[in-house]
PDB file of N, CA and C in Angstrom:
ATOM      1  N   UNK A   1       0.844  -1.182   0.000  1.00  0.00           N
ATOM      2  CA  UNK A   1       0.000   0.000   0.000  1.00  0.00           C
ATOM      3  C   UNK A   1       0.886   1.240   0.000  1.00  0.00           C
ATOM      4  N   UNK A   2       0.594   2.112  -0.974  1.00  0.00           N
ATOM      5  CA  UNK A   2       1.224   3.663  -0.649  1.00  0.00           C
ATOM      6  C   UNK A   2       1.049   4.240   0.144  1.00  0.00           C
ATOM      7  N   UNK A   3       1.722   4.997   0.653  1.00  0.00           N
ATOM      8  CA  UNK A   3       1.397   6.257   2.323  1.00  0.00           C
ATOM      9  C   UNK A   3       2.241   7.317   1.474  1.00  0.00           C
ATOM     10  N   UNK A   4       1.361   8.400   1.621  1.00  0.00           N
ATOM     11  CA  UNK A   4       1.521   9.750   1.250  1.00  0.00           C
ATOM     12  C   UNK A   4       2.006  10.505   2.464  1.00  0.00           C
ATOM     13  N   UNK A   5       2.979  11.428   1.946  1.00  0.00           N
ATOM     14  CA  UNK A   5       3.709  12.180   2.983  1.00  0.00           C
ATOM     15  C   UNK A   5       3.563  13.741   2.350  1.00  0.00           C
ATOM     16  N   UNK A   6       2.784  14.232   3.264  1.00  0.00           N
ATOM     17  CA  UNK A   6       2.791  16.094   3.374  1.00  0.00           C
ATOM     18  C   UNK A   6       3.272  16.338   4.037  1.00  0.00           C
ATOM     19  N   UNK A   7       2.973  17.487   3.669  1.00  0.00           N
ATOM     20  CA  UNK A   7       4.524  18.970   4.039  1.00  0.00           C
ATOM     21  C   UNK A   7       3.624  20.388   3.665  1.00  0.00           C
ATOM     22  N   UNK A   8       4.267  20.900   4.168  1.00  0.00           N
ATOM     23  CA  UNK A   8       4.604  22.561   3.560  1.00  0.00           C
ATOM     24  C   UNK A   8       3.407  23.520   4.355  1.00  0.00           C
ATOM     25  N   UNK A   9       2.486  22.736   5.361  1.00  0.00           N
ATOM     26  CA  UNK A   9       1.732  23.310   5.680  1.00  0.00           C
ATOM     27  C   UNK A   9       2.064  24.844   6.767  1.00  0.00           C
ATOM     28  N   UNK A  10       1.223  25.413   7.559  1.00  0.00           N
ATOM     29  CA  UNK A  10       1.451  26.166   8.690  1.00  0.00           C
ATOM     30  C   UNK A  10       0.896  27.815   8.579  1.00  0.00           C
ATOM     31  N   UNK A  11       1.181  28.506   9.392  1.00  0.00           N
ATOM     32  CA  UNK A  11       0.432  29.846   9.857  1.00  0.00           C
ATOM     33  C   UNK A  11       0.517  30.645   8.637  1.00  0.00           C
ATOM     34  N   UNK A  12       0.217  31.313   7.899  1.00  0.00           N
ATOM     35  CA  UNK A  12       0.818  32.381   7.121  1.00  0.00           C
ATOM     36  C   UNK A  12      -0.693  33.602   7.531  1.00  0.00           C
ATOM     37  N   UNK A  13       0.197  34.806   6.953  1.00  0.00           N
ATOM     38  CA  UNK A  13      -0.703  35.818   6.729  1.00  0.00           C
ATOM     39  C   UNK A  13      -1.972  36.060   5.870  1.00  0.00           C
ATOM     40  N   UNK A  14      -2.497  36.509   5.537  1.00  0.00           N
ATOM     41  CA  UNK A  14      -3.456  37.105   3.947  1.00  0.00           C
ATOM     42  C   UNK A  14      -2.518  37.495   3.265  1.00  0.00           C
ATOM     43  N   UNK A  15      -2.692  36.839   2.160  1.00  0.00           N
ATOM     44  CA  UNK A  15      -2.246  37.730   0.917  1.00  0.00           C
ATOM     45  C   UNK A  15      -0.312  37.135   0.368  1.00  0.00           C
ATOM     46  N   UNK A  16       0.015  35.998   1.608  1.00  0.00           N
ATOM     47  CA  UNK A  16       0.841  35.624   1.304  1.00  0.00           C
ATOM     48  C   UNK A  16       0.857  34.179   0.274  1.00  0.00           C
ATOM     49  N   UNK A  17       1.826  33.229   0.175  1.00  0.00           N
ATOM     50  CA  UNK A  17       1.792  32.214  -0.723  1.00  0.00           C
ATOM     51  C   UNK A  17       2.026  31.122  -0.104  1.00  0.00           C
ATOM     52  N   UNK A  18       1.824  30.007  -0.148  1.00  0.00           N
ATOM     53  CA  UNK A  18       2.276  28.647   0.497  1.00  0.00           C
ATOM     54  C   UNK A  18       1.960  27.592  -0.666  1.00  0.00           C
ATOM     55  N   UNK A  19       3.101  26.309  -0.212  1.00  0.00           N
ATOM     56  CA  UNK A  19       3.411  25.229  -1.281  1.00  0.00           C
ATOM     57  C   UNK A  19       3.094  24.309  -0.687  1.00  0.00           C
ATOM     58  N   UNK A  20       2.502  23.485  -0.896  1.00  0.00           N
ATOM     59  CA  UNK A  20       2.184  22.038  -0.177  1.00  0.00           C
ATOM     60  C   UNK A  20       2.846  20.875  -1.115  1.00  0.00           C
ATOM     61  N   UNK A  21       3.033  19.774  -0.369  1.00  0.00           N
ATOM     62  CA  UNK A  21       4.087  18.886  -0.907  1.00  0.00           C
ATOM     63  C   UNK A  21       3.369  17.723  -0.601  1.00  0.00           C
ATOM     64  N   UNK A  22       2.995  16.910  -1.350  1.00  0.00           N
ATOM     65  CA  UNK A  22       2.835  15.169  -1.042  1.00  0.00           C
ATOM     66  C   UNK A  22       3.512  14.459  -2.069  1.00  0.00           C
ATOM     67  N   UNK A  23       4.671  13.178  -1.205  1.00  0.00           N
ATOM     68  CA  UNK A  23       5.373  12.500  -1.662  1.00  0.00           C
ATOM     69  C   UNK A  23       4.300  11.306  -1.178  1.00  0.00           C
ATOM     70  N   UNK A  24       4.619  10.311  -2.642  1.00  0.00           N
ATOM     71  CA  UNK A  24       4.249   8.803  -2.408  1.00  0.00           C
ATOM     72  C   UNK A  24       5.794   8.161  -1.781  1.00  0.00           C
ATOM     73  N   UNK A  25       5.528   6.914  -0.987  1.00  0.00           N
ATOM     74  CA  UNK A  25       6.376   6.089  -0.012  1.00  0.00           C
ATOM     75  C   UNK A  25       6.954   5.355  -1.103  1.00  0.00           C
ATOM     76  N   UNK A  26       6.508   5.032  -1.893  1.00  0.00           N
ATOM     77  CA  UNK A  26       7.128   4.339  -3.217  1.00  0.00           C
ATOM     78  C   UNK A  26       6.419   4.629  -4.572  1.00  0.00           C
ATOM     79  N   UNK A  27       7.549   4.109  -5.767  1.00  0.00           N
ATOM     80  CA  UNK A  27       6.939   4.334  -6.814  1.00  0.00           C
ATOM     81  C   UNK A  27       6.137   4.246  -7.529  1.00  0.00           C
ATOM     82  N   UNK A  28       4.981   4.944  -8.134  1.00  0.00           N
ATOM     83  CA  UNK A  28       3.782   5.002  -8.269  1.00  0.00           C
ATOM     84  C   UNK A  28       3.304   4.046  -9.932  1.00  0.00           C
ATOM     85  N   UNK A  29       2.524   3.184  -9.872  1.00  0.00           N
ATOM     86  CA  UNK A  29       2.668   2.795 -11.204  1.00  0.00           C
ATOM     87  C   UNK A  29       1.533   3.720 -11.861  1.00  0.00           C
ATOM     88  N   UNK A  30       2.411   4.098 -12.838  1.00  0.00           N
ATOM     89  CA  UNK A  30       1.332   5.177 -13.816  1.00  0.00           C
ATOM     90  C   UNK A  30       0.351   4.489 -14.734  1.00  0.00           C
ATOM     91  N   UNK A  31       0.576   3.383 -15.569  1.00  0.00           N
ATOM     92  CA  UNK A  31      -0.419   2.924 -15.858  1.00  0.00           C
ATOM     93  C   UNK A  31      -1.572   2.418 -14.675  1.00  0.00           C
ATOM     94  N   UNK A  32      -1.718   2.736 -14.012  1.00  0.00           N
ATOM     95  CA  UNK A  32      -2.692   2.379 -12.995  1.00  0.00           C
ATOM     96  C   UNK A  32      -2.885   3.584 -12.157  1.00  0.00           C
ATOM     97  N   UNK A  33      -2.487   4.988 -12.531  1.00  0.00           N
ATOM     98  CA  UNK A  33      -3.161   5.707 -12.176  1.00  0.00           C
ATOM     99  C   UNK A  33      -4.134   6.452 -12.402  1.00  0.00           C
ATOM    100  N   UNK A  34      -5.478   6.855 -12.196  1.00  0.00           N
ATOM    101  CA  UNK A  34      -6.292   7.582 -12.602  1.00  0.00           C
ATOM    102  C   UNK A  34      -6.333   9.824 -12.295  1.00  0.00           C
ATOM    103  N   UNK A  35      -5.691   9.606 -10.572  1.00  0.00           N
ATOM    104  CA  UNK A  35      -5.422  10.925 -10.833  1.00  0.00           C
ATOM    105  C   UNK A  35      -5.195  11.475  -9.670  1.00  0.00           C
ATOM    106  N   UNK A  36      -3.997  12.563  -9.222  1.00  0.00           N
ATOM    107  CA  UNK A  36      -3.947  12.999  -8.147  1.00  0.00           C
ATOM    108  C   UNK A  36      -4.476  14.486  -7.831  1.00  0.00           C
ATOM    109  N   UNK A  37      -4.429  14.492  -6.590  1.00  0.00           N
ATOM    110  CA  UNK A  37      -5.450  15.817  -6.168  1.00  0.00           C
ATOM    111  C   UNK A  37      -4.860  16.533  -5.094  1.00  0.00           C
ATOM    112  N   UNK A  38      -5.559  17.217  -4.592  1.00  0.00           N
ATOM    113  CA  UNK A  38      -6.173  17.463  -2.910  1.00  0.00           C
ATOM    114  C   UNK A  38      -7.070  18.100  -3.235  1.00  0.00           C
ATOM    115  N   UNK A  39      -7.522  18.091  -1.295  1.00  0.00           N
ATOM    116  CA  UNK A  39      -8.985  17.743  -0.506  1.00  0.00           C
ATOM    117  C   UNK A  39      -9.065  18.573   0.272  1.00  0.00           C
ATOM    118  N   UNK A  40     -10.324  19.536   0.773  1.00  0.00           N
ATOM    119  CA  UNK A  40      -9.953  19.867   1.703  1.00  0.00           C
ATOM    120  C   UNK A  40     -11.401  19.304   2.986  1.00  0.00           C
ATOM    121  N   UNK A  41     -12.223  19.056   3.845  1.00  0.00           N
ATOM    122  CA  UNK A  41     -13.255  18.579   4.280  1.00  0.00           C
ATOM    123  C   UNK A  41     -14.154  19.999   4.310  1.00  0.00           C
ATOM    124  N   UNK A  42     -15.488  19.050   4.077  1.00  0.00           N
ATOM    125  CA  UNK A  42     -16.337  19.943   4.255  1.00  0.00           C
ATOM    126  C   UNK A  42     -17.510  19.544   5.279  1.00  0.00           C
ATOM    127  N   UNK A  43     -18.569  20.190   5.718  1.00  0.00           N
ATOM    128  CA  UNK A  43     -19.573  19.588   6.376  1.00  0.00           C
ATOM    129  C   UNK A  43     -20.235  18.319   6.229  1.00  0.00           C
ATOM    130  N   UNK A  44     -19.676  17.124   7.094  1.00  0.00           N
ATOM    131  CA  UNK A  44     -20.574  16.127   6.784  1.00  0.00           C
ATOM    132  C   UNK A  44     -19.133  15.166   6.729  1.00  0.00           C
ATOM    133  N   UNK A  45     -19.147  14.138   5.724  1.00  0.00           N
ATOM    134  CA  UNK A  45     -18.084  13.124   5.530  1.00  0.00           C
ATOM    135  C   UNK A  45     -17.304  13.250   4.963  1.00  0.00           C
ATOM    136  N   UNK A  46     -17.961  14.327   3.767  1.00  0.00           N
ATOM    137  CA  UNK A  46     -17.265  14.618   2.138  1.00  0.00           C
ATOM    138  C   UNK A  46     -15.910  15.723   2.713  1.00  0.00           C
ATOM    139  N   UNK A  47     -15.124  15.387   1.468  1.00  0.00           N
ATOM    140  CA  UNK A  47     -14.009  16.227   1.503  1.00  0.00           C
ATOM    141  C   UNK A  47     -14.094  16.759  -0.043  1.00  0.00           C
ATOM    142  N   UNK A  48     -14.189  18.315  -0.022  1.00  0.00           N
ATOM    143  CA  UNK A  48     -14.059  18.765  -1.501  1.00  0.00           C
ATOM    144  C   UNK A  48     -13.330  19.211  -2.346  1.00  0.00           C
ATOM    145  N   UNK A  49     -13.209  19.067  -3.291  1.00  0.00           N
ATOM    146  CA  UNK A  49     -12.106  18.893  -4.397  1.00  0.00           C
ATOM    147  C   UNK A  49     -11.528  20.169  -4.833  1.00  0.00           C
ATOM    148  N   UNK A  50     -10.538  20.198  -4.310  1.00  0.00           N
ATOM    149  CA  UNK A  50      -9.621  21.566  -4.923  1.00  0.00           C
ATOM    150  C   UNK A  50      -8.693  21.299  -5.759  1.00  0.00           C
ATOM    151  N   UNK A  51      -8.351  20.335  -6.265  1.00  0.00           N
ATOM    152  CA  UNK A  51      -7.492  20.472  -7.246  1.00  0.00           C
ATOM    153  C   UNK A  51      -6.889  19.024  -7.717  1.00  0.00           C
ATOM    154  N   UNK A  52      -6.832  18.840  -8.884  1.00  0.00           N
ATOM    155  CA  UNK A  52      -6.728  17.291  -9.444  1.00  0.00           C
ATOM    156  C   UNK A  52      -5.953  17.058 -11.074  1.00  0.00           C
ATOM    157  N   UNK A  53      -5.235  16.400 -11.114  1.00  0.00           N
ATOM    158  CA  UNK A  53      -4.847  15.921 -12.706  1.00  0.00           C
ATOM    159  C   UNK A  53      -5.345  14.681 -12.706  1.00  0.00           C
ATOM    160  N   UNK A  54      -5.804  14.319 -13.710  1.00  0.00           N
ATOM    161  CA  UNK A  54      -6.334  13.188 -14.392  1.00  0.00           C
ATOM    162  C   UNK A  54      -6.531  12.583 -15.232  1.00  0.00           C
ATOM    163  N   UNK A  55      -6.341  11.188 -15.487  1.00  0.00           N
ATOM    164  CA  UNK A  55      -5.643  10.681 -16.637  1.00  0.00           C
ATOM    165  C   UNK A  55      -6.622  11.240 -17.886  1.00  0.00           C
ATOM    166  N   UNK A  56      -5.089  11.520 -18.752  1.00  0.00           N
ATOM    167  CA  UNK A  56      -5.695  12.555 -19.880  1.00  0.00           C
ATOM    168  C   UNK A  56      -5.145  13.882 -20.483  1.00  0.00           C
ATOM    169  N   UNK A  57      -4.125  14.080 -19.077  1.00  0.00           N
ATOM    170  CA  UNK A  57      -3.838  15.782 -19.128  1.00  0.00           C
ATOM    171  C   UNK A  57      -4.799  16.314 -19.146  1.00  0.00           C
ATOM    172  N   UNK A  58      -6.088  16.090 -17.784  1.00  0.00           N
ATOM    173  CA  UNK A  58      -7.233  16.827 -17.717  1.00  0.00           C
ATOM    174  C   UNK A  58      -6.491  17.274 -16.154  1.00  0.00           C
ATOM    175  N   UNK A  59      -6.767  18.818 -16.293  1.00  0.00           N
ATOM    176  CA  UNK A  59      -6.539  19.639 -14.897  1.00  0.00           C
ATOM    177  C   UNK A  59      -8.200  20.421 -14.438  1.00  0.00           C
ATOM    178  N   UNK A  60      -8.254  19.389 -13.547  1.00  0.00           N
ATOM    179  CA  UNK A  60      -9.640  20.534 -12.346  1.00  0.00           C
ATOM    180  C   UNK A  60      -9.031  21.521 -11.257  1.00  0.00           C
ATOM    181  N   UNK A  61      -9.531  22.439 -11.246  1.00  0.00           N
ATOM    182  CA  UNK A  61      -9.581  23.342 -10.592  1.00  0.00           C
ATOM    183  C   UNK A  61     -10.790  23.788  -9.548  1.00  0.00           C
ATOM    184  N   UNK A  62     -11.436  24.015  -8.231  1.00  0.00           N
ATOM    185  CA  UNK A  62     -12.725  23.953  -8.016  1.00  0.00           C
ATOM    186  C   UNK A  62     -12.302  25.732  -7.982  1.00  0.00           C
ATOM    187  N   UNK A  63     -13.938  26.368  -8.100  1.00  0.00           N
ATOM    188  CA  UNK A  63     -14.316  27.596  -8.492  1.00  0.00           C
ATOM    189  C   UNK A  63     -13.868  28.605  -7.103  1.00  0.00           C
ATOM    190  N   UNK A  64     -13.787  27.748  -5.867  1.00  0.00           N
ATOM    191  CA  UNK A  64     -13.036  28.836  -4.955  1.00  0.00           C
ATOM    192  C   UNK A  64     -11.517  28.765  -4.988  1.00  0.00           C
ATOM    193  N   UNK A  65     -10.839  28.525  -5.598  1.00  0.00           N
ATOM    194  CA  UNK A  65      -9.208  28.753  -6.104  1.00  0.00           C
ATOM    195  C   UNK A  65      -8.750  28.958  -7.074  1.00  0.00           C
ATOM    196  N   UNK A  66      -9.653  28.757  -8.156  1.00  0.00           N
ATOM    197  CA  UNK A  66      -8.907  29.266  -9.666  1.00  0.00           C
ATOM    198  C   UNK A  66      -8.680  30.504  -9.214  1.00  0.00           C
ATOM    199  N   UNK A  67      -7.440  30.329 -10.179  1.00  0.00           N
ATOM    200  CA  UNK A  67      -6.436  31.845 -10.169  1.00  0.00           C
ATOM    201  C   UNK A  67      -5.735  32.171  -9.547  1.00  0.00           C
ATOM    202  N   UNK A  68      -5.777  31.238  -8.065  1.00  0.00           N
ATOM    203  CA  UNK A  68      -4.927  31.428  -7.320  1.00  0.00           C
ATOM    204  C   UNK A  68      -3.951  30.051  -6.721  1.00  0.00           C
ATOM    205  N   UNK A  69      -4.534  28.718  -7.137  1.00  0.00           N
ATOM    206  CA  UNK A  69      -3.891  28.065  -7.138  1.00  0.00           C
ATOM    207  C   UNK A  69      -3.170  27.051  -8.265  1.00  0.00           C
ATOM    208  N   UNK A  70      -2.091  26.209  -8.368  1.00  0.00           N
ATOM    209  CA  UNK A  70      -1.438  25.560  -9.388  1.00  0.00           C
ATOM    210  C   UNK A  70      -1.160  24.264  -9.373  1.00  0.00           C
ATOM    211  N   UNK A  71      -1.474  23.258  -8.997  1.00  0.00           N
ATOM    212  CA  UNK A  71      -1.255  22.123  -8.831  1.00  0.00           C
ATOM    213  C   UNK A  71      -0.201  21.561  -9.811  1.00  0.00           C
ATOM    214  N   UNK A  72       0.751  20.738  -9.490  1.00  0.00           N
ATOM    215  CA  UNK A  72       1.753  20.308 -10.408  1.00  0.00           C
ATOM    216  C   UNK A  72       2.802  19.190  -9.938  1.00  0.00           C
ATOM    217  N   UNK A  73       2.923  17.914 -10.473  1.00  0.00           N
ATOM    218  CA  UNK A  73       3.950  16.628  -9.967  1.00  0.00           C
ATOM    219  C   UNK A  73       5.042  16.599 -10.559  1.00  0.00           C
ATOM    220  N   UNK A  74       5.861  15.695 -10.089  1.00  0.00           N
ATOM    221  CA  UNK A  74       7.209  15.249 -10.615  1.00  0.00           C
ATOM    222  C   UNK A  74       7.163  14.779 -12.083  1.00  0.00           C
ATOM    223  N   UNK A  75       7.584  14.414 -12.495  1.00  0.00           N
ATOM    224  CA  UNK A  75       7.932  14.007 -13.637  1.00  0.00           C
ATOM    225  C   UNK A  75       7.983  12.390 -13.501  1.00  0.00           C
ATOM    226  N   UNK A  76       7.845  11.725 -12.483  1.00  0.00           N
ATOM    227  CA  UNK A  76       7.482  10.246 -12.229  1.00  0.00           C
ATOM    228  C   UNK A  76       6.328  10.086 -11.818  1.00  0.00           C
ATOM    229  N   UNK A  77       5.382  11.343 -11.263  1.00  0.00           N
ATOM    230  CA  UNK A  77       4.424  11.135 -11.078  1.00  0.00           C
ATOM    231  C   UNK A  77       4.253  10.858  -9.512  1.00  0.00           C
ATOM    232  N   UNK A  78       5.109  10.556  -8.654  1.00  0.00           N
ATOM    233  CA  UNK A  78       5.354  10.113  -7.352  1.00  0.00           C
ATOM    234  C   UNK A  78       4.970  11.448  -6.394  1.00  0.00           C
ATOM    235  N   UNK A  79       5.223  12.468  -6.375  1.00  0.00           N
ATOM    236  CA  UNK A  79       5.331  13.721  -5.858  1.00  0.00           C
ATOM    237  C   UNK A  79       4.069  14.585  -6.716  1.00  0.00           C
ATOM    238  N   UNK A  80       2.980  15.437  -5.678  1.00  0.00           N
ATOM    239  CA  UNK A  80       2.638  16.316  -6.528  1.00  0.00           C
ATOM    240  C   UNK A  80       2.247  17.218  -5.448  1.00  0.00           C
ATOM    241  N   UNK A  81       2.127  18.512  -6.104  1.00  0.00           N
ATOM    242  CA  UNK A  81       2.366  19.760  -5.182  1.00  0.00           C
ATOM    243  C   UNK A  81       1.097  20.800  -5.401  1.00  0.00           C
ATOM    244  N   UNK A  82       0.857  21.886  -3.973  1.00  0.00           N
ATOM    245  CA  UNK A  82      -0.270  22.392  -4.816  1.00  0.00           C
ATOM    246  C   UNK A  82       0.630  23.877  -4.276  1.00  0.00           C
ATOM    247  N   UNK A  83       0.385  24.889  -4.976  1.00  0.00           N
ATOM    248  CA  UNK A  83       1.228  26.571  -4.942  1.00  0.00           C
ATOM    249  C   UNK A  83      -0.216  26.974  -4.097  1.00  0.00           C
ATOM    250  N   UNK A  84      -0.386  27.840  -3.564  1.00  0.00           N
ATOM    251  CA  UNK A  84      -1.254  29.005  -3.219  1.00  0.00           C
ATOM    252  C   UNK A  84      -0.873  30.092  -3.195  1.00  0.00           C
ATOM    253  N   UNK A  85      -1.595  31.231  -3.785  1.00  0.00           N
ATOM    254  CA  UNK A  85      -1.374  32.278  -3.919  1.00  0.00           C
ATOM    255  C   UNK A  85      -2.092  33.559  -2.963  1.00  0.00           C
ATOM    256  N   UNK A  86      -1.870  34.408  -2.551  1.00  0.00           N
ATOM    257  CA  UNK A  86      -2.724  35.324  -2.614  1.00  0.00           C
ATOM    258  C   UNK A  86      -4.018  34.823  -1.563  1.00  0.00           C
ATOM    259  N   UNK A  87      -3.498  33.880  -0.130  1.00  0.00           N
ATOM    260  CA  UNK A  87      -4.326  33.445   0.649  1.00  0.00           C
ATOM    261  C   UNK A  87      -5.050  34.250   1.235  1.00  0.00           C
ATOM    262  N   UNK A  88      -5.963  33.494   1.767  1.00  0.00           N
ATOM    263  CA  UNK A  88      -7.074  34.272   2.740  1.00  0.00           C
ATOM    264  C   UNK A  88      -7.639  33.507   3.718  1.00  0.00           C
ATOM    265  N   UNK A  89      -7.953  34.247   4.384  1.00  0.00           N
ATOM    266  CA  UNK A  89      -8.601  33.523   5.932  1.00  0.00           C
ATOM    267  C   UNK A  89      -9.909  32.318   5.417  1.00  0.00           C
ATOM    268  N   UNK A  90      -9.880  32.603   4.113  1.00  0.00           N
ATOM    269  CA  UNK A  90     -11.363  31.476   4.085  1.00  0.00           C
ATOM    270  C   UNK A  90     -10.366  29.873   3.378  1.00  0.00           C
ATOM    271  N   UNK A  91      -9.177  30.374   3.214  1.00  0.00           N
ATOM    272  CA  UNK A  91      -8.474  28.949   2.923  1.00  0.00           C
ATOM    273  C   UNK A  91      -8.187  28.827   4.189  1.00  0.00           C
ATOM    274  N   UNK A  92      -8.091  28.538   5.258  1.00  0.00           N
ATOM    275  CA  UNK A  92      -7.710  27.832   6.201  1.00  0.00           C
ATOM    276  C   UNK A  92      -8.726  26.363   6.261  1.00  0.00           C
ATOM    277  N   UNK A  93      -7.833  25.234   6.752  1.00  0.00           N
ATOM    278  CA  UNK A  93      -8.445  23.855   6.771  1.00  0.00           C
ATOM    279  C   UNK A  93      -7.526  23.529   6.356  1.00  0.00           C
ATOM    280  N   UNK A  94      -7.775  22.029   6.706  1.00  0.00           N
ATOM    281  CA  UNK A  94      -6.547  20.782   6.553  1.00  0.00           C
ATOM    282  C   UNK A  94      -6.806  19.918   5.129  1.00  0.00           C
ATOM    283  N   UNK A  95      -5.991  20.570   4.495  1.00  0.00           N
ATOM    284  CA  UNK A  95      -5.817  19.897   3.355  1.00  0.00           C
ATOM    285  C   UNK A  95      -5.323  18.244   3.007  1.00  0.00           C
ATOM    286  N   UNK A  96      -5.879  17.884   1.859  1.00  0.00           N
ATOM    287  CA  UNK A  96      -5.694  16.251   1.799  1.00  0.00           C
ATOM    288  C   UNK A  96      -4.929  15.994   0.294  1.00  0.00           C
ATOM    289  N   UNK A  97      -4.096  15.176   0.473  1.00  0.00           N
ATOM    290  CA  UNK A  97      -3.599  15.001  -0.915  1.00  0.00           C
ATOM    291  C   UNK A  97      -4.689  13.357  -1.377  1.00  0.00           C
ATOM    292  N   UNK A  98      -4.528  13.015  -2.067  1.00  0.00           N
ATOM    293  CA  UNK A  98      -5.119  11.883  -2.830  1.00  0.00           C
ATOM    294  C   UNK A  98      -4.406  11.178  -4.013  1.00  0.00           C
ATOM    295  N   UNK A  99      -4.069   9.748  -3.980  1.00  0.00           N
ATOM    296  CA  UNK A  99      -3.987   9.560  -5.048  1.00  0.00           C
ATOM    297  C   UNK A  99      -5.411   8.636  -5.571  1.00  0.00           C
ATOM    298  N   UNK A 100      -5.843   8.171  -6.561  1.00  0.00           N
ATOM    299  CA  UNK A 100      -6.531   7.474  -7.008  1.00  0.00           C
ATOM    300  C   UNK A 100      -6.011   6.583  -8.006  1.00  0.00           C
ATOM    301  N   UNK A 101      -5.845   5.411  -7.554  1.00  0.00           N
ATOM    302  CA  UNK A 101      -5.759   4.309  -9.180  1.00  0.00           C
ATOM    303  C   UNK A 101      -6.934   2.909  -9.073  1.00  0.00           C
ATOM    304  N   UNK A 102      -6.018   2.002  -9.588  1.00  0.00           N
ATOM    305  CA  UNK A 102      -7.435   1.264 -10.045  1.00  0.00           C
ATOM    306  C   UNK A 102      -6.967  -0.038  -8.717  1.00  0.00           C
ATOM    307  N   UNK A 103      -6.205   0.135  -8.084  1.00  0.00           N
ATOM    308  CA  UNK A 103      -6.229  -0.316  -6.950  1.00  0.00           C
ATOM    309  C   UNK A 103      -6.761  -0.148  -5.558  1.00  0.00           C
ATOM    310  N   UNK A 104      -7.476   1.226  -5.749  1.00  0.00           N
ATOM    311  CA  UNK A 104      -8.134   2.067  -4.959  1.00  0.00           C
ATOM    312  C   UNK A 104      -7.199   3.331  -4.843  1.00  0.00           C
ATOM    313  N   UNK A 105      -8.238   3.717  -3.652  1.00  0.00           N
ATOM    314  CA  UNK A 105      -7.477   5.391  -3.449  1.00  0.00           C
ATOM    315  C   UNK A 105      -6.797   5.706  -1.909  1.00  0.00           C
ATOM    316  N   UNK A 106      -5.623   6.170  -2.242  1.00  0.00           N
ATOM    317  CA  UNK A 106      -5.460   6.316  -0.978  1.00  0.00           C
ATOM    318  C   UNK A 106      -4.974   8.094  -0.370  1.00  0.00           C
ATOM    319  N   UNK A 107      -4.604   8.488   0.738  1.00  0.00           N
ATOM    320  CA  UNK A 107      -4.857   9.387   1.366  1.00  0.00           C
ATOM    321  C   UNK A 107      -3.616   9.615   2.400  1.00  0.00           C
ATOM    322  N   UNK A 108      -3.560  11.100   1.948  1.00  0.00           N
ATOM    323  CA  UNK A 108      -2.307  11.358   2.906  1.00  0.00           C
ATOM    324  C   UNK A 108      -3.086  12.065   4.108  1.00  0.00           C
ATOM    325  N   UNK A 109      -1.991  12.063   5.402  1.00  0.00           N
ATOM    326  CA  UNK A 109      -2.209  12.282   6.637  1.00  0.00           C
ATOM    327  C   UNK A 109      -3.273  14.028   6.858  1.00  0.00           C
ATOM    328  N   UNK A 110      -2.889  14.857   5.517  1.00  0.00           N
ATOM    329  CA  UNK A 110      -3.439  15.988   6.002  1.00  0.00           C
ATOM    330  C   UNK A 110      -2.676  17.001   6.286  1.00  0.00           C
ATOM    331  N   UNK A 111      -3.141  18.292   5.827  1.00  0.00           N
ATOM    332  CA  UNK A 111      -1.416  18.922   6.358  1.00  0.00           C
ATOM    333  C   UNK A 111      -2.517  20.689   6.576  1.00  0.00           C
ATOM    334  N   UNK A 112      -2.375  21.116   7.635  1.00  0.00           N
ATOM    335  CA  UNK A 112      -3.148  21.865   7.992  1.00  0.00           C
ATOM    336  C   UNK A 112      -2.575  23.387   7.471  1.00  0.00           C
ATOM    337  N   UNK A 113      -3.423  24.372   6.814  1.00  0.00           N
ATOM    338  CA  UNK A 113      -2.902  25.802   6.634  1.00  0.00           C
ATOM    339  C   UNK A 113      -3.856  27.209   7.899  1.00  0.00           C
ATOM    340  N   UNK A 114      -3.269  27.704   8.104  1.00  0.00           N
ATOM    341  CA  UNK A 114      -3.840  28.779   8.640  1.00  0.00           C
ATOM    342  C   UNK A 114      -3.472  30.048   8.456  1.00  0.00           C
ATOM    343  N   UNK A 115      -4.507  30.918   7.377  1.00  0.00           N
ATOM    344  CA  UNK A 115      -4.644  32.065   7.442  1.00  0.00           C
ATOM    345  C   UNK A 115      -5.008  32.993   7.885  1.00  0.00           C
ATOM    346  N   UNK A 116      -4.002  33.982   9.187  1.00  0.00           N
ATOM    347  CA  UNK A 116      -4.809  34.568   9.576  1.00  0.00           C
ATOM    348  C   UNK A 116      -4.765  36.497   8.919  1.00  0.00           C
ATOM    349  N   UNK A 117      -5.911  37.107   9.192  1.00  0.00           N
ATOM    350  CA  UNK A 117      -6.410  38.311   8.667  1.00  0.00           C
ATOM    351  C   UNK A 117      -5.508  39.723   8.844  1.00  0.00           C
TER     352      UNK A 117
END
């Protein structure tokens, strides 16, 4: 099983930038991947989708971060990262990386941001 490792989280201001980092524990087989992301939770069970590549060279974006965020992996596919730009107190929450393949999906630990005003 893969275990995802984040990073890059912690306090920042408004208006500053932060990088988040999830490494896979080992190498990821790409034909068997469908697509990596992050998450952040919302009311209830669900965790909602901020940002994803998917097989295809299809990039999602959800409508409260375009423009300000960039999602982008390694070149093996093992590592993928999300930029933030231009934060705000309404991004605070613990973000989730994801991978998804056809082995199922699995889930990194979470890596918490806090913006304060």
């Amino acid at each position: 099983q893969v275990q995802l490792l984040e990073s890059g989280g912690g306090l920042v201001q408004a208006g500053t930038s932060l990088r988040l980092s999830c490494a896979a524990s080992r190498r990821v087989d790409v034909d068997r991947l469908y697509s990596m992301g992050w998450y952040r939770p919302v009311p209830g069970p669900q965790r909602e989708l901020a940002a994803q590549f998917s097989r295809g060279d299809r990039t999602d974006y959800a409508d409260f971060v375009k423009g300000r965020i960039t999602i982008s992996a390694d070149s093996h596919w093992n590592d993928v990262y999300l930029q933030m730009d231009n934060l705000s107190p309404e991004d605070t929450a613990l973000y989730f990386c994801k991978f998804s393949t056809s082995m199922g999906a699995c889930w990194g630990q979470g890596n918490q941001i806090t913006v304060s005003s």
